[in-house]
C-alpha atoms as a PDB file:
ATOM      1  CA  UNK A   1      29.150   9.218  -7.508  1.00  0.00           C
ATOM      2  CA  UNK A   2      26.343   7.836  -8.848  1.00  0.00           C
ATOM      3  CA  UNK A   3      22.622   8.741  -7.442  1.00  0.00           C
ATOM      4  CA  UNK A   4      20.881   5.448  -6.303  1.00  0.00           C
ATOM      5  CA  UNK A   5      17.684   6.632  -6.434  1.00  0.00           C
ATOM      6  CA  UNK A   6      17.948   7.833 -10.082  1.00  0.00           C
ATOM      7  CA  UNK A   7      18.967   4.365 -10.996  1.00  0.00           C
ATOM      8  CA  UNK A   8      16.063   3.025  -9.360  1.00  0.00           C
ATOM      9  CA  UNK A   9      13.686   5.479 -11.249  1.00  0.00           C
ATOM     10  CA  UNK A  10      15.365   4.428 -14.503  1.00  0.00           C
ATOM     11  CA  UNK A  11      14.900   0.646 -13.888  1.00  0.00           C
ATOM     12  CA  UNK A  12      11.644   0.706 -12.276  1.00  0.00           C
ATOM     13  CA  UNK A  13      10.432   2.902 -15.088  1.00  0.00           C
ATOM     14  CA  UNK A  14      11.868   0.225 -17.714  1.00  0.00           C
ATOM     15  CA  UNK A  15      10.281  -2.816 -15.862  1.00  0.00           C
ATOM     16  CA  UNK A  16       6.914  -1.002 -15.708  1.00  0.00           C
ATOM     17  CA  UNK A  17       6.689   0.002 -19.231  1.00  0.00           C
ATOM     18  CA  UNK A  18       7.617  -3.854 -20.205  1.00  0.00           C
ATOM     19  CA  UNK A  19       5.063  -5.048 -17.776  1.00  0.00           C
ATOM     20  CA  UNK A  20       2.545  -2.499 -19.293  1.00  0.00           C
ATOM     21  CA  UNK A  21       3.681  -3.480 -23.098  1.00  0.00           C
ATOM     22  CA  UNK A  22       3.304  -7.237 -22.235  1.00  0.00           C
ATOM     23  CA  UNK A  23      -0.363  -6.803 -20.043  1.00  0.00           C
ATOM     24  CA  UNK A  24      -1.673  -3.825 -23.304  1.00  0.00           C
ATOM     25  CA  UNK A  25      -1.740  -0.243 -22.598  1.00  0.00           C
ATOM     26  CA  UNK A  26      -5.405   0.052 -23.361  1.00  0.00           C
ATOM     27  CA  UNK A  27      -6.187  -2.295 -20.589  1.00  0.00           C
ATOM     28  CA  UNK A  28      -3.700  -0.353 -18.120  1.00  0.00           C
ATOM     29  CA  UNK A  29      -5.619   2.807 -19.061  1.00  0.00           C
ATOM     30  CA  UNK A  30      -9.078   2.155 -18.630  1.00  0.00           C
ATOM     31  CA  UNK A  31      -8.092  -0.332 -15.229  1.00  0.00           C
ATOM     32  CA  UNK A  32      -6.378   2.984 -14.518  1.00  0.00           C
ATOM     33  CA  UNK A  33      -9.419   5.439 -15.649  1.00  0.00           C
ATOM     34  CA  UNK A  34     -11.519   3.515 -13.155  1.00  0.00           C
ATOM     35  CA  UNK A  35     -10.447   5.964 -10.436  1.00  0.00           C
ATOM     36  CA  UNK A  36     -12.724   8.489 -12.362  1.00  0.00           C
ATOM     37  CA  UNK A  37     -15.617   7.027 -12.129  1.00  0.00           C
ATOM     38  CA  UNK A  38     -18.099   7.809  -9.835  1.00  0.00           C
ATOM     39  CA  UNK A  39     -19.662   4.180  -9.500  1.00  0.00           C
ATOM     40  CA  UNK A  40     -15.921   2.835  -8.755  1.00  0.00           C
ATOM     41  CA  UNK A  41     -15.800   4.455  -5.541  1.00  0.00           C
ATOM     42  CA  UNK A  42     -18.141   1.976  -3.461  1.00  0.00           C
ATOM     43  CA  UNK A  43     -17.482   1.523   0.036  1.00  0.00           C
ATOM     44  CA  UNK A  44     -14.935  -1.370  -0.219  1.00  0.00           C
ATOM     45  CA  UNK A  45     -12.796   0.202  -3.015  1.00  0.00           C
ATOM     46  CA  UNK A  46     -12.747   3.551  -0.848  1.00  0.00           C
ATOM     47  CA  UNK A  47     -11.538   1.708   2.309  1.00  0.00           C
ATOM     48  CA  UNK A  48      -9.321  -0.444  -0.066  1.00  0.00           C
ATOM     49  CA  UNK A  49      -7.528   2.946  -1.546  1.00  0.00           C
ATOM     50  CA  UNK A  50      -7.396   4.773   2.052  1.00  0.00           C
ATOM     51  CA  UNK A  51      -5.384   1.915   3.626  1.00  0.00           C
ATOM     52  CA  UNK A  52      -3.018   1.291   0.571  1.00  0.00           C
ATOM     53  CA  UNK A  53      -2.072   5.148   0.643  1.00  0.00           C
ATOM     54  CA  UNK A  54      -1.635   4.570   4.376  1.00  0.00           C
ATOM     55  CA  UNK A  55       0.430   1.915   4.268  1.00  0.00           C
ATOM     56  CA  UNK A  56       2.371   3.422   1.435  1.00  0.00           C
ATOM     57  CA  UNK A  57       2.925   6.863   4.092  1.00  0.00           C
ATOM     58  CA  UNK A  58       4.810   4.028   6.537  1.00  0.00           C
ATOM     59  CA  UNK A  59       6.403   1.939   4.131  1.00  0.00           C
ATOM     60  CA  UNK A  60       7.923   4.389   1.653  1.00  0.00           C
ATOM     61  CA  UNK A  61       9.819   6.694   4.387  1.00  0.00           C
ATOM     62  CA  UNK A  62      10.866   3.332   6.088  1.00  0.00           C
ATOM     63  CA  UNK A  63      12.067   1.753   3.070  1.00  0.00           C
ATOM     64  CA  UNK A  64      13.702   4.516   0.946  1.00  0.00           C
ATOM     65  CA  UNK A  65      14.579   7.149   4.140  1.00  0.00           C
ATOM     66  CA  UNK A  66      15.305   4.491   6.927  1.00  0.00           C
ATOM     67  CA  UNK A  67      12.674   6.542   8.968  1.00  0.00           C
ATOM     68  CA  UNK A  68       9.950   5.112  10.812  1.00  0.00           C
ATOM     69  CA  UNK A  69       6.999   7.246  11.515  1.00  0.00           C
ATOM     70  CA  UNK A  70       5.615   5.102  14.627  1.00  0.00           C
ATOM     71  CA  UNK A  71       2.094   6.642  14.874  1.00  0.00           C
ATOM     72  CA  UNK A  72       0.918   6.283  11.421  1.00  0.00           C
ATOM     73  CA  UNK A  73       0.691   2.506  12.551  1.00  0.00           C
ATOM     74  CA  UNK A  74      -2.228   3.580  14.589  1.00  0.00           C
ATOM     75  CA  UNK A  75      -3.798   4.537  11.452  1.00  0.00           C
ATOM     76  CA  UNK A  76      -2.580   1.267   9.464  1.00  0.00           C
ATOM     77  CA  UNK A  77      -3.655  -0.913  12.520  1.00  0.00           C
ATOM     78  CA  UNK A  78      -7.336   0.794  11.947  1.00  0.00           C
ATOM     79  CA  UNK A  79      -7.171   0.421   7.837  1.00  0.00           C
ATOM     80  CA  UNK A  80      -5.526  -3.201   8.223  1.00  0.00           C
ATOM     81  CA  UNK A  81      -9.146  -4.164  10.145  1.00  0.00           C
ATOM     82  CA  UNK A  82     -10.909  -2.119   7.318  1.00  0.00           C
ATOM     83  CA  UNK A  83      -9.505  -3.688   4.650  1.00  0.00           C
ATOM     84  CA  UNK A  84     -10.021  -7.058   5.667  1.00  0.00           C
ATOM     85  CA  UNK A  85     -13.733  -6.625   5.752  1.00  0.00           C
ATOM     86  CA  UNK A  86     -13.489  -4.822   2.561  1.00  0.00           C
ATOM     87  CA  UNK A  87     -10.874  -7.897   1.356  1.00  0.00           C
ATOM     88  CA  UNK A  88     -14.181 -10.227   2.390  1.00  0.00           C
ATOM     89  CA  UNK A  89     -16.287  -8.152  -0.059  1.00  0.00           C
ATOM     90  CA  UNK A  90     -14.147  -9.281  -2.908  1.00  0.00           C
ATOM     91  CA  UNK A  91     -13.622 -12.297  -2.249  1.00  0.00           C
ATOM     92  CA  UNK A  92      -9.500 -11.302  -2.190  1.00  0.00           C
ATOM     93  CA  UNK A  93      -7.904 -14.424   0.601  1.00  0.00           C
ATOM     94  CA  UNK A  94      -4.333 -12.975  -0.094  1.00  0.00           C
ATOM     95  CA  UNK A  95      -5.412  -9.511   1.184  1.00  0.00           C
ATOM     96  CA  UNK A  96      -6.796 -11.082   4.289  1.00  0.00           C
ATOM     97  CA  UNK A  97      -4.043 -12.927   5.194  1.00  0.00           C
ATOM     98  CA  UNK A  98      -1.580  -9.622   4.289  1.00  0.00           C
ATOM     99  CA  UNK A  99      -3.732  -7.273   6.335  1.00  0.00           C
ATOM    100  CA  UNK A 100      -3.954  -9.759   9.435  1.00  0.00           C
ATOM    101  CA  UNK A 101      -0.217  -9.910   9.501  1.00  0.00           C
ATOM    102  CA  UNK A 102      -0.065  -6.496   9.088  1.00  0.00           C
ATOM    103  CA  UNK A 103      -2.334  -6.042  12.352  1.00  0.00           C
ATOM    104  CA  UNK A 104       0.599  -7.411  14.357  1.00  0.00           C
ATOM    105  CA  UNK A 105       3.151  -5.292  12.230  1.00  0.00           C
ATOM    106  CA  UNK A 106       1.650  -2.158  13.238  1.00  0.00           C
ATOM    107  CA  UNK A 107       1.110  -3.078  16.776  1.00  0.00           C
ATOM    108  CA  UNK A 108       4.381  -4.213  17.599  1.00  0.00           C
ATOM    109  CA  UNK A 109       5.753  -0.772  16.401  1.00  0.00           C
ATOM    110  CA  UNK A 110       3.184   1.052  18.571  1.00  0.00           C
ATOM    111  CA  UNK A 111       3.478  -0.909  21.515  1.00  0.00           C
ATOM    112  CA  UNK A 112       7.785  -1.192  21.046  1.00  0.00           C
ATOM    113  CA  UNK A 113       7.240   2.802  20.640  1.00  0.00           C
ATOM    114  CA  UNK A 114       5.331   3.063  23.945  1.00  0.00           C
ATOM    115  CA  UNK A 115       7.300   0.584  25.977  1.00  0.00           C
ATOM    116  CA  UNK A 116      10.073   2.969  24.750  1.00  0.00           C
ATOM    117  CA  UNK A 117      11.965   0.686  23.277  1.00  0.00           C
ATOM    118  CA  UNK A 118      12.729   1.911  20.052  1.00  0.00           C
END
């Protein structure tokens, strides 16, 4: 039987390094190296990087594992608000609209969780 998730690895890891060849690999690198840098790490790109690593916590286990881990909506609902300031620093509409919807994402999961109807 053949592993699903190895076959994803394979072809995600072919469409990135074709995405990477096509964009440059220099560019990829120092976008990349960015996170080193001291000055990078302003307010907005520090909210920006908490909430994507939060929403990545809810969406990976949801999407891969089929399991929902209600409460760290709590902590997306409070990143989603974050981020939309932060999207207003940058000037970045499509993260706006993203992070509003994913307000009411997060709270319908925390209030279906409470209401106990899971």
């Amino acid at each position: 039987m053949t592993n699903p998730y190895l076959i994803a690895a394979l072809l995600a890891a072919t469409l990135t390094l074709i995405v990477y060849t096509h964009v440059g690999w220099r560019p990829i690198i120092g976008c990349m190296k960015m996170w080193g840098r001291r000055d990078y790490w302003t307010s907005y790109n520090t909210v920006e990087f908490l909430a994507w690593a939060t929403k990545a916590a809810v969406i990976v286990p949801g999407l891969v594992f089929g399991v929902e881990i209600w409460w760290l909506h709590v902590l997306t609902l409070g990143t989603s608000v974050a981020l939309i300031w932060a999207s207003m620093k940058k000037l970045l509409p499509t993260l706006v609209a993203f992070n509003t919807l994913w307000i009411f994402l997060s709270m319908t999961v925390i209030v279906r969780h409470l209401m106990g109807q899971v």
